[in-house]
C-alpha atoms as a PDB file:
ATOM      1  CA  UNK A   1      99.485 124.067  92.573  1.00  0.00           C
ATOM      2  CA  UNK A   2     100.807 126.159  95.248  1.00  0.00           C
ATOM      3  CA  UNK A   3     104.224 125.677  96.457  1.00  0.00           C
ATOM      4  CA  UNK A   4     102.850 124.641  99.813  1.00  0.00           C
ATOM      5  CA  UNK A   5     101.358 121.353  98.734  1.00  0.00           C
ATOM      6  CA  UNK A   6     104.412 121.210  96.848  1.00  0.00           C
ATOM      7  CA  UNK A   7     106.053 121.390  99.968  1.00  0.00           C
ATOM      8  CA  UNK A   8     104.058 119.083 101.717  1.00  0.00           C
ATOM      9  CA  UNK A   9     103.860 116.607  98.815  1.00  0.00           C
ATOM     10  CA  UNK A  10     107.598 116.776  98.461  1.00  0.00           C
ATOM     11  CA  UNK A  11     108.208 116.423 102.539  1.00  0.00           C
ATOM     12  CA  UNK A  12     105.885 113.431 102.490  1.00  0.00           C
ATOM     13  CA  UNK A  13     108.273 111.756  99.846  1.00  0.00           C
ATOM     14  CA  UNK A  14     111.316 112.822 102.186  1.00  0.00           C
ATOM     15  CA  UNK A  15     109.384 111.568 105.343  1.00  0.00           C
ATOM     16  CA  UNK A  16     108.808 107.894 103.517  1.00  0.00           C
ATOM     17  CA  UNK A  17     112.097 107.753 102.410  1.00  0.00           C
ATOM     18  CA  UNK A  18     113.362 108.479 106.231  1.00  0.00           C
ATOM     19  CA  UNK A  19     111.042 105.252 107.118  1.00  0.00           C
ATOM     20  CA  UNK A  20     112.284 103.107 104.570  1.00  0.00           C
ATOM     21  CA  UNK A  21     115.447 103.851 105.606  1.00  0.00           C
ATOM     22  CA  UNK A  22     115.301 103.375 109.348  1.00  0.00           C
ATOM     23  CA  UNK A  23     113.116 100.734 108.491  1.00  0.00           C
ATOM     24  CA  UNK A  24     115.960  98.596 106.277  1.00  0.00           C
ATOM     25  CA  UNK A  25     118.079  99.748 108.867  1.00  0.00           C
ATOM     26  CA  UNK A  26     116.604  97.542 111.313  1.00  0.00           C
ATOM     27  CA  UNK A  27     115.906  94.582 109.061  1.00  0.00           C
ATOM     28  CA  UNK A  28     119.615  94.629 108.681  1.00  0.00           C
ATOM     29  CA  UNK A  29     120.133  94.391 112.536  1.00  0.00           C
ATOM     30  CA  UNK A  30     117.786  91.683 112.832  1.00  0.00           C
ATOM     31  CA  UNK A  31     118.724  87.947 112.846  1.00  0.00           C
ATOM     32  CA  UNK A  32     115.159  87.133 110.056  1.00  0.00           C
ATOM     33  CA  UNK A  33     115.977  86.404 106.582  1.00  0.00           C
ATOM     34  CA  UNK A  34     119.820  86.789 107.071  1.00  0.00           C
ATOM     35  CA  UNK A  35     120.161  85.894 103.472  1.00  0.00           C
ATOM     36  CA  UNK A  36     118.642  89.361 102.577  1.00  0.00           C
ATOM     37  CA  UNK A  37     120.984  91.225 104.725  1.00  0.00           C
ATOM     38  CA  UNK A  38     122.610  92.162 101.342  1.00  0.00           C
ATOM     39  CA  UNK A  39     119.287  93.335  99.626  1.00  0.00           C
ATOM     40  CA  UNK A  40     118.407  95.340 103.052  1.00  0.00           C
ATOM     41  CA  UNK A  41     121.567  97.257 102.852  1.00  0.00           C
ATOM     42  CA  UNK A  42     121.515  98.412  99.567  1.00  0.00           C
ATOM     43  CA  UNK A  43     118.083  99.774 100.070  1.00  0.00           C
ATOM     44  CA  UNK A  44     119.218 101.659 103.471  1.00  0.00           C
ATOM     45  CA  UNK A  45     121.771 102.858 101.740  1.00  0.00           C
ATOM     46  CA  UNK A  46     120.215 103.669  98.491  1.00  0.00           C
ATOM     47  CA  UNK A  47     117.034 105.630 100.610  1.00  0.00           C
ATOM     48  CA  UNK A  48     119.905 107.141 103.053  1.00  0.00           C
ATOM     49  CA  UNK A  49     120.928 108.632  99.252  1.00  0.00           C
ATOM     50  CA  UNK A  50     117.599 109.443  98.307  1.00  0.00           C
ATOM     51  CA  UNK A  51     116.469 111.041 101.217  1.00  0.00           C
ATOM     52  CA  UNK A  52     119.721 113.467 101.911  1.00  0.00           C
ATOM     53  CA  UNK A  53     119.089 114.240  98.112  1.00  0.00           C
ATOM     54  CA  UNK A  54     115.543 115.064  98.548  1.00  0.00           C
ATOM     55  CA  UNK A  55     115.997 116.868 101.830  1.00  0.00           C
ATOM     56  CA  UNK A  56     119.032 119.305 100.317  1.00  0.00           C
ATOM     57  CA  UNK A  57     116.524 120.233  97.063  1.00  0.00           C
ATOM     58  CA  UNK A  58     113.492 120.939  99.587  1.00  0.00           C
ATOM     59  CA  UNK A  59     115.441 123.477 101.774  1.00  0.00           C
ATOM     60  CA  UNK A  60     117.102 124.723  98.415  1.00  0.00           C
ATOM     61  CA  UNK A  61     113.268 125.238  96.557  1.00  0.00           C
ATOM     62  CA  UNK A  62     111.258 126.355  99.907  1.00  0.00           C
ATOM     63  CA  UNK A  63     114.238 127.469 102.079  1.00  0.00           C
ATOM     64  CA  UNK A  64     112.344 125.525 105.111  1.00  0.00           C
ATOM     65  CA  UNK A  65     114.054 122.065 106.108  1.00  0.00           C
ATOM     66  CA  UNK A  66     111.342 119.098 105.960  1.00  0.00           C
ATOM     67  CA  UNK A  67     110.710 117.116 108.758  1.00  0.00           C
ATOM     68  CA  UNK A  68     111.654 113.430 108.790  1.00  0.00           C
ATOM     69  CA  UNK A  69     108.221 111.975 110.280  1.00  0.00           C
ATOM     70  CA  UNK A  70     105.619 113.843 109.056  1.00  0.00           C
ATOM     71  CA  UNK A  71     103.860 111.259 107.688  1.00  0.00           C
ATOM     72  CA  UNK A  72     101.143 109.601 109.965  1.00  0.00           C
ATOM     73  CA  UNK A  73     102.374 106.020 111.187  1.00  0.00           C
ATOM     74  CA  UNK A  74      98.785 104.700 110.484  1.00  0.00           C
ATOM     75  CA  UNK A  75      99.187 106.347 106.441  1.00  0.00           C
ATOM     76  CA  UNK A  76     102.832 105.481 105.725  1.00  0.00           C
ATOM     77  CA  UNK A  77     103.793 103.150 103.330  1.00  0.00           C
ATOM     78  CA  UNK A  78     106.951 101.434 104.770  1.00  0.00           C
ATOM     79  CA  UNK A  79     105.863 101.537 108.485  1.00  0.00           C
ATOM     80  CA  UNK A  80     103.474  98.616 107.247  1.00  0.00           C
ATOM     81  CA  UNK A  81     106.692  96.618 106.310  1.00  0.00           C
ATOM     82  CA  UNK A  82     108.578  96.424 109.165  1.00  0.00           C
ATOM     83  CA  UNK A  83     106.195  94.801 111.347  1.00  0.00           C
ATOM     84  CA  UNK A  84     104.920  91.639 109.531  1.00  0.00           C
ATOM     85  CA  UNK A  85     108.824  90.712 108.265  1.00  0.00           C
ATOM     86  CA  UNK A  86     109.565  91.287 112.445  1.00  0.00           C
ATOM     87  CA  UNK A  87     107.141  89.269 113.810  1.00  0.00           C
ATOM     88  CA  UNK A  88     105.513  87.127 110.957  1.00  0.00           C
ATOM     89  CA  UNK A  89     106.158  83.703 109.924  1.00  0.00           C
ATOM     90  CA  UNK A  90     106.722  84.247 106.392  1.00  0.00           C
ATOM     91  CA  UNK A  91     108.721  82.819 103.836  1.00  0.00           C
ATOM     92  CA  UNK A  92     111.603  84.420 101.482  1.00  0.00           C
ATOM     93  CA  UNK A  93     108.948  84.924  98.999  1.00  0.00           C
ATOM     94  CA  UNK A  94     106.358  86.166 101.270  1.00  0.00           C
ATOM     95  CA  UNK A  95     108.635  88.938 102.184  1.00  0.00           C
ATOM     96  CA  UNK A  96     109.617  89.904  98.816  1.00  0.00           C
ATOM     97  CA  UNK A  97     105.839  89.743  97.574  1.00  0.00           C
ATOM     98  CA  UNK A  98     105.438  92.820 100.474  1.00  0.00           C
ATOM     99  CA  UNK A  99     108.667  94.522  99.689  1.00  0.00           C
ATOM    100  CA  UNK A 100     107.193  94.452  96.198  1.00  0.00           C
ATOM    101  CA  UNK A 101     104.165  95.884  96.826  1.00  0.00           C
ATOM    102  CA  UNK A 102     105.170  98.060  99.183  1.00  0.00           C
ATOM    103  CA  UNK A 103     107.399  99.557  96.935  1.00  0.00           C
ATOM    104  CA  UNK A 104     104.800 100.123  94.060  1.00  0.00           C
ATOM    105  CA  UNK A 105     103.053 102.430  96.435  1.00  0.00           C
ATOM    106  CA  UNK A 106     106.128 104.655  96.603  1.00  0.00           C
ATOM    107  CA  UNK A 107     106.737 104.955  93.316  1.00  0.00           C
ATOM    108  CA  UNK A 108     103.287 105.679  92.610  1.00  0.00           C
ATOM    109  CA  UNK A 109     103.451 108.467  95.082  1.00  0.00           C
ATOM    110  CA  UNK A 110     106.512 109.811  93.624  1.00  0.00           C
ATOM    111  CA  UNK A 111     104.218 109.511  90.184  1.00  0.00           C
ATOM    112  CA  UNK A 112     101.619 111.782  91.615  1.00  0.00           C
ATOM    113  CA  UNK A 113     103.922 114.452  92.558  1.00  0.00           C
ATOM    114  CA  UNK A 114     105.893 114.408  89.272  1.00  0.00           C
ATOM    115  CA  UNK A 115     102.130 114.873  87.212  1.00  0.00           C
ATOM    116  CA  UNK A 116     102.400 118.597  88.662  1.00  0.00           C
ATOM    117  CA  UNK A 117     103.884 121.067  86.036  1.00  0.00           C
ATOM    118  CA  UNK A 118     105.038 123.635  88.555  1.00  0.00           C
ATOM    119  CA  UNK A 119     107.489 121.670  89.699  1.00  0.00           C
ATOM    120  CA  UNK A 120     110.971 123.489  89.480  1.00  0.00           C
ATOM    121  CA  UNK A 121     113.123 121.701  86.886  1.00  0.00           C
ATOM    122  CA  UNK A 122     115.858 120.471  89.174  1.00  0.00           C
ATOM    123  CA  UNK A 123     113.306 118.991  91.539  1.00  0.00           C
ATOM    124  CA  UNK A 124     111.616 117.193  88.735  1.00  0.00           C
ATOM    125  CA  UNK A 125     115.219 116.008  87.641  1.00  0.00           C
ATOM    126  CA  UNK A 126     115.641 114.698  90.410  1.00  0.00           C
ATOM    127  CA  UNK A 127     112.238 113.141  91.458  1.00  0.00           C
ATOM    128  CA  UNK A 128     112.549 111.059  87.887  1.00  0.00           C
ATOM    129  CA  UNK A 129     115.834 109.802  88.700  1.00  0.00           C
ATOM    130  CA  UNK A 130     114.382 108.334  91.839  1.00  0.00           C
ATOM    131  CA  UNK A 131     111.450 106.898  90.391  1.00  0.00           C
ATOM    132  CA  UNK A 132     113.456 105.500  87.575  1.00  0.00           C
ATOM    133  CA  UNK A 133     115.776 103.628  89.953  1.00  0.00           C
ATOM    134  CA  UNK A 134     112.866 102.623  92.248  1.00  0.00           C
ATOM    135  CA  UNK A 135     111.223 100.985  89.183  1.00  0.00           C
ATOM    136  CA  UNK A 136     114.129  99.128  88.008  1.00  0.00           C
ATOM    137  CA  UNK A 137     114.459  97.626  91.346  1.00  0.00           C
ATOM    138  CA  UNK A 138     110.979  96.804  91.341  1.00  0.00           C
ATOM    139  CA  UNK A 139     110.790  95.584  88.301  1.00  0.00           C
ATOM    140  CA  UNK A 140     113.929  93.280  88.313  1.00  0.00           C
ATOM    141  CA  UNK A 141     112.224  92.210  92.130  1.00  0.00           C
ATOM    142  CA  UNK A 142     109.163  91.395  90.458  1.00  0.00           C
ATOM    143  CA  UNK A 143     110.648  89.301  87.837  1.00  0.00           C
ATOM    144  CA  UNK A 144     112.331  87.194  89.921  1.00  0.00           C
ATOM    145  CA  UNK A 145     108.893  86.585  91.809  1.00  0.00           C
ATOM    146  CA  UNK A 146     107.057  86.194  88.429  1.00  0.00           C
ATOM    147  CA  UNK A 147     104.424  88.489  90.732  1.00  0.00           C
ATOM    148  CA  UNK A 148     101.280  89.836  88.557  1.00  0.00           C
ATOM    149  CA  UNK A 149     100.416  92.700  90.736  1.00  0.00           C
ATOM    150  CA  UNK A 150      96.737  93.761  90.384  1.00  0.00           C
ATOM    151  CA  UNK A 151      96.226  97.572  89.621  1.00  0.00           C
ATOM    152  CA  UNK A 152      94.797  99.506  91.919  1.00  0.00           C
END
């Protein structure tokens, strides 16, 4: 793999994680599910983290800075989030069941980018760590749902 779709692969990560965290940012602000405020602003802040950690490794592996929105509104993950917990009628569960999935589709694309061996071994370091993280929270989300997820 060239490091240009390295690059782009790693910027779309960045890009997502920019979403998630304006995205979390807002459901904090917002006067729905005020009992999740807590749950909201540990993910802003953890993909605040993630995403200043991603961003310093891009510009230190490529020497270009990634952009924060290069991912197409109509293709991005979180974007689909932010919308239905807005302006929905859902329940507590309801939202959770979408955080859930929605989150198993970022951690599968940080999956596909850590399959390619030419990663540099500081940006694989710290793509795992992510991913681990992301899965924990997933999985402990899950749990609490008792949500059997259908693979894809």
């Amino acid at each position: 793999m060239t490091q240009h779709i390295i690059f782009d692969r790693l910027e779309s990560i960045y890009s997502e994680l920019n979403t998630a965290e304006n995205i979390y940012a807002t459901l904090i602000q917002s006067d729905r599910f005020p009992h999740k405020r807590p749950y909201f602003k540990h993910r802003h802040i953890q993909f605040g983290t993630y995403a200043k950690n991603l961003h310093e490794e891009i510009v230190a592996v490529t020497g270009h800075k990634p952009l924060p929105n290069v991912v197409n509104e109509d293709h991005s993950i979180y974007k689909s989030l932010e919308g239905p917990i807005l302006e929905e009628p859902l329940t507590a569960q309801e939202v959770d069941a979408l955080i859930v999935t929605t989150e198993k589709k970022l951690i599968s694309r940080y999956q596909q980018v850590l399959k390619y061996s030419e990663l540099p071994n500081t940006t694989q370091a710290i793509l795992e760590s992510q991913v681990e993280e992301l899965n924990n929270e997933w999985q402990k989300l899950r749990s609490n749902l008792q949500i059997e997820l259908h693979k894809n």
